[in-house]
N, C-alpha and C. Protein backbone atom coordinates (compact mmCIF):
# COMPACT_ATOMS: atom_id res chain seq x y z
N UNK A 1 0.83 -1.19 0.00
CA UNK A 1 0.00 0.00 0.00
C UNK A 1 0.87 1.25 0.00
N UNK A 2 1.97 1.50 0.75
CA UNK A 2 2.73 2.44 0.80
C UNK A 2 3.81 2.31 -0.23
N UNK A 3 3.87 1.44 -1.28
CA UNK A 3 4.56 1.83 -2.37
C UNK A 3 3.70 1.74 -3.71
N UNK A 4 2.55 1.82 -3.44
CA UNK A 4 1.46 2.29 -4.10
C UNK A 4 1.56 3.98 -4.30
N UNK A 5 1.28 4.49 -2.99
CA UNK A 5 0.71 5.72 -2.76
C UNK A 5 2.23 6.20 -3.06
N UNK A 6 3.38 5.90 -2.56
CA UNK A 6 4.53 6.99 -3.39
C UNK A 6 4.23 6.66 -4.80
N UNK A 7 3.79 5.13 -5.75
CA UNK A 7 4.19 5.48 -6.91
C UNK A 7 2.81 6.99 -7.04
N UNK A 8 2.00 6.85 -6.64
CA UNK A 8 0.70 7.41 -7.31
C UNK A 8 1.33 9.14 -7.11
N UNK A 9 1.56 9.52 -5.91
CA UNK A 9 2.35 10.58 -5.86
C UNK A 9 3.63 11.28 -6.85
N UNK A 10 4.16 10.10 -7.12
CA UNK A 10 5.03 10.35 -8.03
C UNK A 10 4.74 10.67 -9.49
N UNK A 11 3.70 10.07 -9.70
CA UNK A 11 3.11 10.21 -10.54
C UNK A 11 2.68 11.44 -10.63
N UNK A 12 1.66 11.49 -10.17
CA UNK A 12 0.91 13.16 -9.81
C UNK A 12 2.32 14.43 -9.39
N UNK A 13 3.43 14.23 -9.72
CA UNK A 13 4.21 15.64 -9.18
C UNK A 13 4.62 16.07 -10.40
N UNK A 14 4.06 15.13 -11.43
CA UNK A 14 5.11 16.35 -12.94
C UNK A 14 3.64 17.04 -13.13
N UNK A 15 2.47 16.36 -12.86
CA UNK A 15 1.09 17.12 -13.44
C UNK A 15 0.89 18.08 -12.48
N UNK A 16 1.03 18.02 -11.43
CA UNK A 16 0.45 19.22 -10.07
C UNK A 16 2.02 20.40 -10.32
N UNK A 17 3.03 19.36 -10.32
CA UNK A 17 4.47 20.84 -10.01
C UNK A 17 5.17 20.77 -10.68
N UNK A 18 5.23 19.47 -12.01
CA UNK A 18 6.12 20.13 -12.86
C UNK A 18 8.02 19.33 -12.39
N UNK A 19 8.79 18.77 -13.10
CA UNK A 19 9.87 18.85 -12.97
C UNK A 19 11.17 20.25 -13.04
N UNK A 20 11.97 20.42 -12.09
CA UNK A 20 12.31 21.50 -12.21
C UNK A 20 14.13 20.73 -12.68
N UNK A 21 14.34 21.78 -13.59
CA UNK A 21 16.38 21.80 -13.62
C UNK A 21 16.98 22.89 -13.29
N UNK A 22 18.15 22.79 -13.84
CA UNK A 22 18.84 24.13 -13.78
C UNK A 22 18.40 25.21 -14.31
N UNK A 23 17.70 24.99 -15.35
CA UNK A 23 17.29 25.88 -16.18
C UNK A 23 15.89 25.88 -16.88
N UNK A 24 15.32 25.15 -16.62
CA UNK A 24 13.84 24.83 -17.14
C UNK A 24 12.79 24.21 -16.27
N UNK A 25 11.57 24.13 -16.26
CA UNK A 25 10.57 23.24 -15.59
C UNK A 25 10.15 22.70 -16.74
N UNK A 26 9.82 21.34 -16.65
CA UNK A 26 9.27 20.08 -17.68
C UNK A 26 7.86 19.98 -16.77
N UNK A 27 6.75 20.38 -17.52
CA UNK A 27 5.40 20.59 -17.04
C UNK A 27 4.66 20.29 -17.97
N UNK A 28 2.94 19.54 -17.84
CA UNK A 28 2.44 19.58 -18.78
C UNK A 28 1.73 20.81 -19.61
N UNK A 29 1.51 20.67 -20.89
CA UNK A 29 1.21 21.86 -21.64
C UNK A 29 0.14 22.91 -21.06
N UNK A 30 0.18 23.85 -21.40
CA UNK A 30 -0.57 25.13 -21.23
C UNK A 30 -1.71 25.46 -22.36
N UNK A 31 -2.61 25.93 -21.88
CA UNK A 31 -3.39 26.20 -23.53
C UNK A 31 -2.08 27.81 -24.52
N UNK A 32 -1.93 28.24 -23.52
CA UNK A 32 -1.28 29.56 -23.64
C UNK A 32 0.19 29.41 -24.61
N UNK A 33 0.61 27.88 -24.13
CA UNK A 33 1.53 27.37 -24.90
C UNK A 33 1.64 27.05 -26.94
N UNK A 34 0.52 27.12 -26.87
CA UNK A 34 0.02 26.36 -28.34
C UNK A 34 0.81 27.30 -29.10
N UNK A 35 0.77 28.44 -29.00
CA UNK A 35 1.08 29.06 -30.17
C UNK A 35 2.30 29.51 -30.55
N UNK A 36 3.16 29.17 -29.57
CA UNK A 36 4.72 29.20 -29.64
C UNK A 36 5.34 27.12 -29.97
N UNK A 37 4.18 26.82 -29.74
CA UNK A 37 4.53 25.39 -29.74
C UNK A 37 4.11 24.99 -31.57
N UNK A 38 3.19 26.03 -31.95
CA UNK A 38 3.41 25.29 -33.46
C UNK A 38 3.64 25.90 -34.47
N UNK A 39 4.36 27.26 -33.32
CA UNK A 39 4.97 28.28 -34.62
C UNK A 39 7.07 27.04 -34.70
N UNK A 40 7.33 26.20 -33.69
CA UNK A 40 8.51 25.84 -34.07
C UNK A 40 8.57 24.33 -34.72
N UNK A 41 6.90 23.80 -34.53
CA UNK A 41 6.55 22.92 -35.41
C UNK A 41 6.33 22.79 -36.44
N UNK A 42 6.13 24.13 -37.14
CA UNK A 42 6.08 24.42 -38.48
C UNK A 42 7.28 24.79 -38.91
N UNK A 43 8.36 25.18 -38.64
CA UNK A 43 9.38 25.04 -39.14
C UNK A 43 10.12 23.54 -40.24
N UNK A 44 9.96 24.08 -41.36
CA UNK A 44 10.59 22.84 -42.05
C UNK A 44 12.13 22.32 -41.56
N UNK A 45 12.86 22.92 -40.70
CA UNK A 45 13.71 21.57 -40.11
C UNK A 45 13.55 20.90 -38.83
N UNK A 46 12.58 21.51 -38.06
CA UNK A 46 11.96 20.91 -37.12
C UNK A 46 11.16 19.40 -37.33
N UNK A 47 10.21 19.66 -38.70
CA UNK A 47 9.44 19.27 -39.35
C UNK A 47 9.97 17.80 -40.04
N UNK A 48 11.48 17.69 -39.93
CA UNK A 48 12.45 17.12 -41.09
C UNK A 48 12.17 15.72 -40.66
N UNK A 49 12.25 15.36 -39.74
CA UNK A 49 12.47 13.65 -39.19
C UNK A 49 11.49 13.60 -38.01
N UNK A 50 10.00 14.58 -38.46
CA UNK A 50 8.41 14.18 -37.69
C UNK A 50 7.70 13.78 -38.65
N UNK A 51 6.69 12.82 -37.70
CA UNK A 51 5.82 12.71 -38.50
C UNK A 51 4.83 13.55 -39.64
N UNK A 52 4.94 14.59 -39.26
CA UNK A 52 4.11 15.79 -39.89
C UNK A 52 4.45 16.61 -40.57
N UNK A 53 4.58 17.23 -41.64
CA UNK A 53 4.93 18.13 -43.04
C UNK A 53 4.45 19.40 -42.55
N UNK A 54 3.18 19.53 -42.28
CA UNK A 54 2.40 21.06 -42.53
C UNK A 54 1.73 21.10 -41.03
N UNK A 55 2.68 22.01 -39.86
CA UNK A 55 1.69 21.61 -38.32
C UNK A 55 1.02 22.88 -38.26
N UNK A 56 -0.29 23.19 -37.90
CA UNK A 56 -1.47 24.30 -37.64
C UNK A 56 -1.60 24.40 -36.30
N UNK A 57 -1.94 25.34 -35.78
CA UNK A 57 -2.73 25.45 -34.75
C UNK A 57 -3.77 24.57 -34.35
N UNK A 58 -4.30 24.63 -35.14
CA UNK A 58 -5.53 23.57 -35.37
C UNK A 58 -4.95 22.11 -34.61
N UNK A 59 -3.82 21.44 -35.13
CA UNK A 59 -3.61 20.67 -34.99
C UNK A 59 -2.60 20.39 -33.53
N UNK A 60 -2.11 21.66 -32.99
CA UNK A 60 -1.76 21.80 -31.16
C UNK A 60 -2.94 21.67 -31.04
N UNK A 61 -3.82 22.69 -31.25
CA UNK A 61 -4.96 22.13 -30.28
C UNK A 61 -5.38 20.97 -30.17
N UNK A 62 -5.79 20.22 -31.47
CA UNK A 62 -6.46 19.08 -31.21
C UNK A 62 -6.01 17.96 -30.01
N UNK A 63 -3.93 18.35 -30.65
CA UNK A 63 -3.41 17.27 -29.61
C UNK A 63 -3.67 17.76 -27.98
N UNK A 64 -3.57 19.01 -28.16
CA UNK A 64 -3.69 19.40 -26.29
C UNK A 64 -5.36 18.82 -25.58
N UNK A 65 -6.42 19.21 -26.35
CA UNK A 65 -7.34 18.53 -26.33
C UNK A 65 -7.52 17.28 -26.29
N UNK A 66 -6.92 16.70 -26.71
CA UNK A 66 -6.79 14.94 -26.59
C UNK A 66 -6.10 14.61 -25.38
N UNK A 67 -5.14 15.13 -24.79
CA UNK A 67 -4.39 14.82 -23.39
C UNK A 67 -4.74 14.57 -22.40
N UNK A 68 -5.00 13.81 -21.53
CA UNK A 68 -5.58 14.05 -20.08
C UNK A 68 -5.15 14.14 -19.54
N UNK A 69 -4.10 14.67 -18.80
CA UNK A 69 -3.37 14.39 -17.90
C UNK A 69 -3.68 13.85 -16.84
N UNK A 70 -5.04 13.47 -15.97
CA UNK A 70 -5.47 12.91 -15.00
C UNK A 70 -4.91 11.26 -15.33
N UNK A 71 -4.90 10.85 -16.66
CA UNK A 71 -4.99 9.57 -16.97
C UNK A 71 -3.14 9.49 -17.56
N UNK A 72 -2.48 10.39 -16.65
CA UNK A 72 -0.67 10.36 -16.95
C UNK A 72 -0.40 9.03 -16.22
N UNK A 73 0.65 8.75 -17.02
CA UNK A 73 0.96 7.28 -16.44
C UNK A 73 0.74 5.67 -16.77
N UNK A 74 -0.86 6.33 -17.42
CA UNK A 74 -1.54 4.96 -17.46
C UNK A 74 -1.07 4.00 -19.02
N UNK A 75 -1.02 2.70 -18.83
CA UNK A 75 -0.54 2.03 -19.76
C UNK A 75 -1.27 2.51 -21.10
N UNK A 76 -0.45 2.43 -22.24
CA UNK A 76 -0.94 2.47 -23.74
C UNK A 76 -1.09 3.90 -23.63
N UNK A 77 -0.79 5.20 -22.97
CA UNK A 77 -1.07 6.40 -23.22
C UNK A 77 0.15 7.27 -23.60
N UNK A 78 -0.08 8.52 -24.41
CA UNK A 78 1.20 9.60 -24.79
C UNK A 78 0.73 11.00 -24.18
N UNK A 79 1.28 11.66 -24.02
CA UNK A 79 2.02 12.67 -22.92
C UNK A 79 2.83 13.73 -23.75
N UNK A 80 2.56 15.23 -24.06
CA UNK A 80 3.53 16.06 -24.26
C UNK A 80 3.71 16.68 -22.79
N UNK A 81 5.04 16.95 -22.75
CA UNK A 81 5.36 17.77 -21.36
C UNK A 81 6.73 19.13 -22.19
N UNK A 82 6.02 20.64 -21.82
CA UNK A 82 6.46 21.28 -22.36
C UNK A 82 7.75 21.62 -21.56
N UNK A 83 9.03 22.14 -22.25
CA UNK A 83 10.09 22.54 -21.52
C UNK A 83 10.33 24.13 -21.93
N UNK A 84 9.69 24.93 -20.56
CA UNK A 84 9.59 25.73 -20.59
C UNK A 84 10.95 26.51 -19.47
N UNK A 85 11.30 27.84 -19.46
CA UNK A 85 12.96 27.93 -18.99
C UNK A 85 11.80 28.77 -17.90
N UNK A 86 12.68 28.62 -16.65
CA UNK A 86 12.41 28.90 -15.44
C UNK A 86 12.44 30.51 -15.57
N UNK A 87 10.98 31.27 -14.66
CA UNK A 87 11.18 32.41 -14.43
C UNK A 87 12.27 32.70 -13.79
N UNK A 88 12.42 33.91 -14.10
CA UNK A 88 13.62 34.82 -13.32
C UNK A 88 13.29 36.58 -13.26
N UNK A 89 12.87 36.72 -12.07
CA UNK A 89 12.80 37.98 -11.96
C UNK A 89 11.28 38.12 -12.72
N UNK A 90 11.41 39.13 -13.47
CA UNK A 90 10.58 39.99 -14.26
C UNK A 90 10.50 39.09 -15.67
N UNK A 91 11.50 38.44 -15.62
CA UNK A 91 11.45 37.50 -17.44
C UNK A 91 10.73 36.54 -17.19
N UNK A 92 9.61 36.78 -18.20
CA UNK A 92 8.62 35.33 -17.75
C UNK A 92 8.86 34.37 -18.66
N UNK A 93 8.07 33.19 -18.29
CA UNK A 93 8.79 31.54 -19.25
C UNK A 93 8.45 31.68 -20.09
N UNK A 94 9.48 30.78 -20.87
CA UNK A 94 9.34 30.66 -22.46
C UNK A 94 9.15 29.38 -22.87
N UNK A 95 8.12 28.96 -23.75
CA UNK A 95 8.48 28.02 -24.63
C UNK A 95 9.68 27.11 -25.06
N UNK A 96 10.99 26.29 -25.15
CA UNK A 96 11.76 26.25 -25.71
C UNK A 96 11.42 24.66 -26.25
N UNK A 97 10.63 23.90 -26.04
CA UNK A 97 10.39 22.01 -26.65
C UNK A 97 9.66 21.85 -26.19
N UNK A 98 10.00 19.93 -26.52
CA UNK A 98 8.69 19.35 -25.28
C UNK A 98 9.24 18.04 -25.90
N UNK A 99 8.75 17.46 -24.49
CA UNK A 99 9.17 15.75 -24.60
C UNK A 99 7.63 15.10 -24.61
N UNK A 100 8.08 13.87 -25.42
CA UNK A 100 6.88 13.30 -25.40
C UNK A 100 7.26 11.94 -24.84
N UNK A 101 6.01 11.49 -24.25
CA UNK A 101 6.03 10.45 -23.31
C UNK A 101 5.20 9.48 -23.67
N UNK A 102 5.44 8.07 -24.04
CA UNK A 102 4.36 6.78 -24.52
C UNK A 102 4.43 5.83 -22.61
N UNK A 103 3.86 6.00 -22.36
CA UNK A 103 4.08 4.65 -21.26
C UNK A 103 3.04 3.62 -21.87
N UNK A 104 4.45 2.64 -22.22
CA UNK A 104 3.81 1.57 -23.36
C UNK A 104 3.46 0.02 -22.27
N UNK A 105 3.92 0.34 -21.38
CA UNK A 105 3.26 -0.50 -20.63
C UNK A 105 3.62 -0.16 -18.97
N UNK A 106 3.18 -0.78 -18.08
CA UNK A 106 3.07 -0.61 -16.69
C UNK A 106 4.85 -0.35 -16.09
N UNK A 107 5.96 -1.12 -16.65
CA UNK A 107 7.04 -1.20 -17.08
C UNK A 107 8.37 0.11 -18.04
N UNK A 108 7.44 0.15 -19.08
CA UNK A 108 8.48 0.38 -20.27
C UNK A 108 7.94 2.27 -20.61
N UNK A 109 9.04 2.83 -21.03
CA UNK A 109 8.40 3.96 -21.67
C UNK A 109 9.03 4.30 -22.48
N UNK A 110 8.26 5.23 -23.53
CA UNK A 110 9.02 5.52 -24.98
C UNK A 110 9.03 7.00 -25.01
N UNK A 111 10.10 7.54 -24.92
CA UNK A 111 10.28 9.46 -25.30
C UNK A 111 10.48 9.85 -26.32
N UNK A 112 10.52 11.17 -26.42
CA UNK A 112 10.85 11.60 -27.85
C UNK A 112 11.08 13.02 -27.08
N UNK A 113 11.59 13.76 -28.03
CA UNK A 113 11.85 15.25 -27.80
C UNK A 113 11.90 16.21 -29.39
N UNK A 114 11.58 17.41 -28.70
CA UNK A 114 11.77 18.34 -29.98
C UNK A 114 12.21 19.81 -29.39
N UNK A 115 12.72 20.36 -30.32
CA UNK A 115 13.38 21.26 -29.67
C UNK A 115 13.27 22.56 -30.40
N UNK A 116 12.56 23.80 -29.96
CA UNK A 116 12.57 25.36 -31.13
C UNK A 116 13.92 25.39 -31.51
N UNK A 117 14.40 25.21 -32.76
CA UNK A 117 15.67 25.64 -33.56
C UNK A 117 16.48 26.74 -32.98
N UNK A 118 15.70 27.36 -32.32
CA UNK A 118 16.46 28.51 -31.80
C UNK A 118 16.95 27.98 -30.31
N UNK A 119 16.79 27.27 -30.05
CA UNK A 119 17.45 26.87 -28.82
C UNK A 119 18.06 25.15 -29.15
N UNK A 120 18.07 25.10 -30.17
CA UNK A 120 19.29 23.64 -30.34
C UNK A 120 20.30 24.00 -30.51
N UNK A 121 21.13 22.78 -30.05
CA UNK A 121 22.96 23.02 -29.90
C UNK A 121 23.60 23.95 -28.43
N UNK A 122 21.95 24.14 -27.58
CA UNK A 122 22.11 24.56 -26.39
C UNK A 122 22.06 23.68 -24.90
N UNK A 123 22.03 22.31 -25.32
CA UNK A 123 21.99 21.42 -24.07
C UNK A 123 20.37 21.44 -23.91
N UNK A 124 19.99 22.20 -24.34
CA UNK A 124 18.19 21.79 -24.12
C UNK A 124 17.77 20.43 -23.53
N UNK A 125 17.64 20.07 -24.80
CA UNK A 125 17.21 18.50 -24.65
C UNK A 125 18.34 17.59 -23.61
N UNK A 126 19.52 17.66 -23.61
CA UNK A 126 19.92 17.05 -22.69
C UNK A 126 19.87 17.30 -21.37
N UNK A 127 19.66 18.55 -20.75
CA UNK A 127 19.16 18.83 -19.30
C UNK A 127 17.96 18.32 -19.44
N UNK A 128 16.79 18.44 -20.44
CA UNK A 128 15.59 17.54 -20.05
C UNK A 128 15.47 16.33 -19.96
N UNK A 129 15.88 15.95 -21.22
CA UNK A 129 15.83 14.20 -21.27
C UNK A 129 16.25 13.87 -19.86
N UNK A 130 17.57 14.25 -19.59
CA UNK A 130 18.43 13.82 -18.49
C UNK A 130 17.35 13.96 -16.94
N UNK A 131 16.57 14.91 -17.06
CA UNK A 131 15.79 15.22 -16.05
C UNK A 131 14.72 14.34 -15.78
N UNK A 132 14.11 14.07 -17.12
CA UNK A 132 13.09 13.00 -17.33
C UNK A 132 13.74 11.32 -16.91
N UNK A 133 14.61 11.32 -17.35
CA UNK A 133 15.43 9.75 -17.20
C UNK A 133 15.60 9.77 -15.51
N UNK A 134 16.11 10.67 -14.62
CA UNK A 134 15.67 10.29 -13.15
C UNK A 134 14.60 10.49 -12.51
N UNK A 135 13.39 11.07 -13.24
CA UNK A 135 12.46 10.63 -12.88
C UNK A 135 11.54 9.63 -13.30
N UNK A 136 12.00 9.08 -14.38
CA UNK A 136 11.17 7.68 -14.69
C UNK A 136 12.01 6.45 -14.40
N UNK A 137 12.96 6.33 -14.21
CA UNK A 137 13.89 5.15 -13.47
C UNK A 137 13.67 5.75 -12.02
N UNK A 138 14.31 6.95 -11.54
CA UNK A 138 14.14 6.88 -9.81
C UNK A 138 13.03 6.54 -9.00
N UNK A 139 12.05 7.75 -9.36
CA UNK A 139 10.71 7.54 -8.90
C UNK A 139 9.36 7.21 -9.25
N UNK A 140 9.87 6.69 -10.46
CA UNK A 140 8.84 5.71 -11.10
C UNK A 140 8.97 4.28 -11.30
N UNK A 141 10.47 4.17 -10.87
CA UNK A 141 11.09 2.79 -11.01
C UNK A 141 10.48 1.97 -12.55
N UNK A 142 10.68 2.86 -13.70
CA UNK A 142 10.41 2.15 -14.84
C UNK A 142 11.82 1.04 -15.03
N UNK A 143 11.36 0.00 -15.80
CA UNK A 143 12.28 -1.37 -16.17
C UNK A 143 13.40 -0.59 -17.10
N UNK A 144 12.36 -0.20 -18.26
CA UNK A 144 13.49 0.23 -19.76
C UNK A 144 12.47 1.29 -20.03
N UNK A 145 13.61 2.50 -20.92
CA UNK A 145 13.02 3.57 -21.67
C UNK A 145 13.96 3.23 -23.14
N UNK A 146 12.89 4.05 -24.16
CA UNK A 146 13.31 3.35 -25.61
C UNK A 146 13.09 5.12 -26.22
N UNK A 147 13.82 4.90 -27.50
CA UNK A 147 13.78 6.19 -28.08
C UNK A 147 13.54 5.85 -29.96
N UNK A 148 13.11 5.70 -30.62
CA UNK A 148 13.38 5.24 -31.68
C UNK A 148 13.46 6.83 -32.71
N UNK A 149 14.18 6.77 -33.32
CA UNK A 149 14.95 8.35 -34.17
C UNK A 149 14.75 7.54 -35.69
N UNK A 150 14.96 8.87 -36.69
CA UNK A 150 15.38 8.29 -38.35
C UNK A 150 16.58 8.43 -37.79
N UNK A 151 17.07 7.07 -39.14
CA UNK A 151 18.76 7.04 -38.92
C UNK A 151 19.68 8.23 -39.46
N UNK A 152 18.76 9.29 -40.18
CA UNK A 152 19.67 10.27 -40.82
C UNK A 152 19.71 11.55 -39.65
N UNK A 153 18.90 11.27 -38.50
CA UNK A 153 19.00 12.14 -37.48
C UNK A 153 20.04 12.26 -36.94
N UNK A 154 21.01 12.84 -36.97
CA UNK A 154 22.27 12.47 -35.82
C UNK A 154 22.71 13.38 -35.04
N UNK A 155 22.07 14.25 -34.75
CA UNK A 155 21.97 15.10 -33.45
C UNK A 155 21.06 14.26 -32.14
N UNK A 156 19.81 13.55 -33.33
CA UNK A 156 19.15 12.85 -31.91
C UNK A 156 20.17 11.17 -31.55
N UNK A 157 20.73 10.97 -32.26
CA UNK A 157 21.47 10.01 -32.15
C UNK A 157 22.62 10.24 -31.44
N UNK A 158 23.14 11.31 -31.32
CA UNK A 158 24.37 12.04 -30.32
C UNK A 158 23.93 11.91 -29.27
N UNK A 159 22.74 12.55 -29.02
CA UNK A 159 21.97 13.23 -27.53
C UNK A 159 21.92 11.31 -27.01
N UNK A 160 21.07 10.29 -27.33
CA UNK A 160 20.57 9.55 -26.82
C UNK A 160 21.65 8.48 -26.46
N UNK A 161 22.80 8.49 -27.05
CA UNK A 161 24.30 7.97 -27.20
C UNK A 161 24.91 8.82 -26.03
N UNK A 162 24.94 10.66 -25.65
CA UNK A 162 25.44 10.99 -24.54
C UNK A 162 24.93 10.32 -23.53
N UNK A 163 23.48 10.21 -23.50
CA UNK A 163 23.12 9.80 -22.33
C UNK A 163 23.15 8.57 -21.98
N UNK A 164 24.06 7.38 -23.20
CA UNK A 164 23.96 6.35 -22.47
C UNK A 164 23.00 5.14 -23.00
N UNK A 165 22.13 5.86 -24.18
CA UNK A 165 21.11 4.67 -24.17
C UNK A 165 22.09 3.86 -25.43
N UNK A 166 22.08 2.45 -25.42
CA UNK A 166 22.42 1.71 -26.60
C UNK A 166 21.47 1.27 -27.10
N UNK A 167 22.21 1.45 -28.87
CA UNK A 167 21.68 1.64 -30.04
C UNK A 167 20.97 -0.40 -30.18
N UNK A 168 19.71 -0.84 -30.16
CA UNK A 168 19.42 -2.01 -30.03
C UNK A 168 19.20 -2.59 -31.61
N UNK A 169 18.41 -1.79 -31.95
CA UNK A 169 18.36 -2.07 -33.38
C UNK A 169 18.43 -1.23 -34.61
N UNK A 170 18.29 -1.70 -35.78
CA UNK A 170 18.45 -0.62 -36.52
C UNK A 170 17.15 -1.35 -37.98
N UNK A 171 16.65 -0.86 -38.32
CA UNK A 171 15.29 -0.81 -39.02
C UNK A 171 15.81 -0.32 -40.48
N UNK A 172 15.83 -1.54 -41.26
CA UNK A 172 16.58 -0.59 -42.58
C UNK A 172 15.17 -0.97 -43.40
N UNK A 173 14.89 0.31 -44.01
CA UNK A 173 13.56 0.60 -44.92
C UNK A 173 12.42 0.22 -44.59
N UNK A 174 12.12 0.35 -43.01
CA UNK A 174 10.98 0.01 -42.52
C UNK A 174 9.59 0.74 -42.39
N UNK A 175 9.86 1.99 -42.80
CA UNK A 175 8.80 3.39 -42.76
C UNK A 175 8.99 3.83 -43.93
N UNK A 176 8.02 3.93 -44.87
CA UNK A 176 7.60 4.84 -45.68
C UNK A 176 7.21 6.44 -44.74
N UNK A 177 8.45 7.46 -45.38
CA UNK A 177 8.50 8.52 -44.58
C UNK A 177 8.54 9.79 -45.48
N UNK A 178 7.57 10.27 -46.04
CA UNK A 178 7.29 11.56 -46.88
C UNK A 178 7.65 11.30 -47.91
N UNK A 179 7.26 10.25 -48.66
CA UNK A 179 7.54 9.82 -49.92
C UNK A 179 8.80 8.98 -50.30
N UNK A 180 9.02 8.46 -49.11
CA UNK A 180 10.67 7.59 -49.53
C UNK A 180 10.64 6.58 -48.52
N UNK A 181 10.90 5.56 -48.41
CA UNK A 181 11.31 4.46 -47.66
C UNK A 181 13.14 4.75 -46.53
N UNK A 182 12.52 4.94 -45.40
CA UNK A 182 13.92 4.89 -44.32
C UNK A 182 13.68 4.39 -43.52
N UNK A 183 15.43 4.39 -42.67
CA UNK A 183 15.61 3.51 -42.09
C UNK A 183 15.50 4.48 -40.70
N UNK A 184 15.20 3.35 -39.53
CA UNK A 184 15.32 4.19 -38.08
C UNK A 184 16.33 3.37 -37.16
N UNK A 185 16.39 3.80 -35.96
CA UNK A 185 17.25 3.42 -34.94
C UNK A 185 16.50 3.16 -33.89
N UNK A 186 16.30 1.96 -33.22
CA UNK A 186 15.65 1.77 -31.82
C UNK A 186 16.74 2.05 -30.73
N UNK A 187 16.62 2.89 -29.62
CA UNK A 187 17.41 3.04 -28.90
C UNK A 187 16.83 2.74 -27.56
N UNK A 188 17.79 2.01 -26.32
CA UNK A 188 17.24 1.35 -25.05
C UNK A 188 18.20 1.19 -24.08
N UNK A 189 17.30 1.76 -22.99
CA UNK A 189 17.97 2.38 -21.43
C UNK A 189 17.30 1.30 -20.38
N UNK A 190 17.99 0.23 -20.26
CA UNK A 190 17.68 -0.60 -18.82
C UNK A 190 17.83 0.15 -17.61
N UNK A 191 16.70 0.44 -16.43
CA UNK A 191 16.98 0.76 -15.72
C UNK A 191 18.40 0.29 -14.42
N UNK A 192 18.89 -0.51 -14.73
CA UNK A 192 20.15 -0.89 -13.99
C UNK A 192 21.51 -0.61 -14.92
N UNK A 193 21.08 -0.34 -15.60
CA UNK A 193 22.31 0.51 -16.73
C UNK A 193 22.40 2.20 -16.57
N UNK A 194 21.35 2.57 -15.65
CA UNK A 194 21.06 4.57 -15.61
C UNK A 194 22.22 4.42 -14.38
């Protein structure tokens, strides 16, 4: 019962407060968020190795609308959590990504990240990811986290390689991906390997 109620707690602290770093809180989305969130989704190199060509407003909303966060956690569900940079003073938060979260089963979880162009090649994603990875091995005690990237990505293939995850498989011409057949990379973090 009492390692029930910490997991359930644990659970409930990125939706009620949010993960904090050095430099950012990893929180779930804002409605207020949308519109900085798909002005860097529409960017065609953002755009380059997502699923999606042409992202609208229309289409943040729908996904923010689809989210529950009451139902975070629960098996077979996905999760954006925005990474927004910590107030300071008078400068209020900004937009800068967002990780996405599959908890593909009671066990296992699958991330992803994206990052506004204007803040890549800044450690972004690796203070988050990195932030996210001790809280889903520490206090979520997940088994394995998985990342699967295109293989022509290799910035996300750097990032998931700094942190450690090994490269498990590799998928040659398995996705038809905007008119061409590629290949991807499955990537995987045993929790006794973090």
């Amino acid at each position: 019962m009492a390692s029930t109620l910490a997991l359930s707690k644990a659970l409930h602290k990125v939706v009620n407060n949010g993960l904090t770093t050095e430099h950012f809180v990893l929180r779930p989305f804002q409605r207020a968020d949308l519109e900085a969130f798909t002005a860097y989704r529409a960017d065609p190199k953002v755009a380059q190795y997502q699923s999606w060509t042409d992202y609208r407003y229309s289409d943040a909303v729908a996904l923010f609308d689809n989210m529950d966060y009451a139902q975070f956690g629960a098996a077979d569900t996905w999760f954006q959590l925005a990474i927004v940079t910590a107030a300071s003073g008078a400068t209020p938060t900004a937009l800068v990504g967002d990780l996405a979260l599959h908890f593909i089963d009671e066990q296992q979880v699958e991330i992803g990240f994206t990052i506004a162009p204007e803040h890549q090649g800044k450690q972004v994603a690796f203070e988050a990811v990195s932030a996210l990875l001790d809280y889903l091995f520490i206090e979520l005690h997940k088994h394995r986290v998985i990342a699967i990237t295109d293989a022509q990505n290799l910035a996300s293939c750097r990032l998931l390689e700094k942190l450690h995850f090994r490269r498990e498989a590799h998928y040659v011409k398995n996705i038809f991906f905007k008119g061409a057949w590629g290949d991807e990379y499955l990537y995987a973090l045993l929790k006794e390997e973090y």
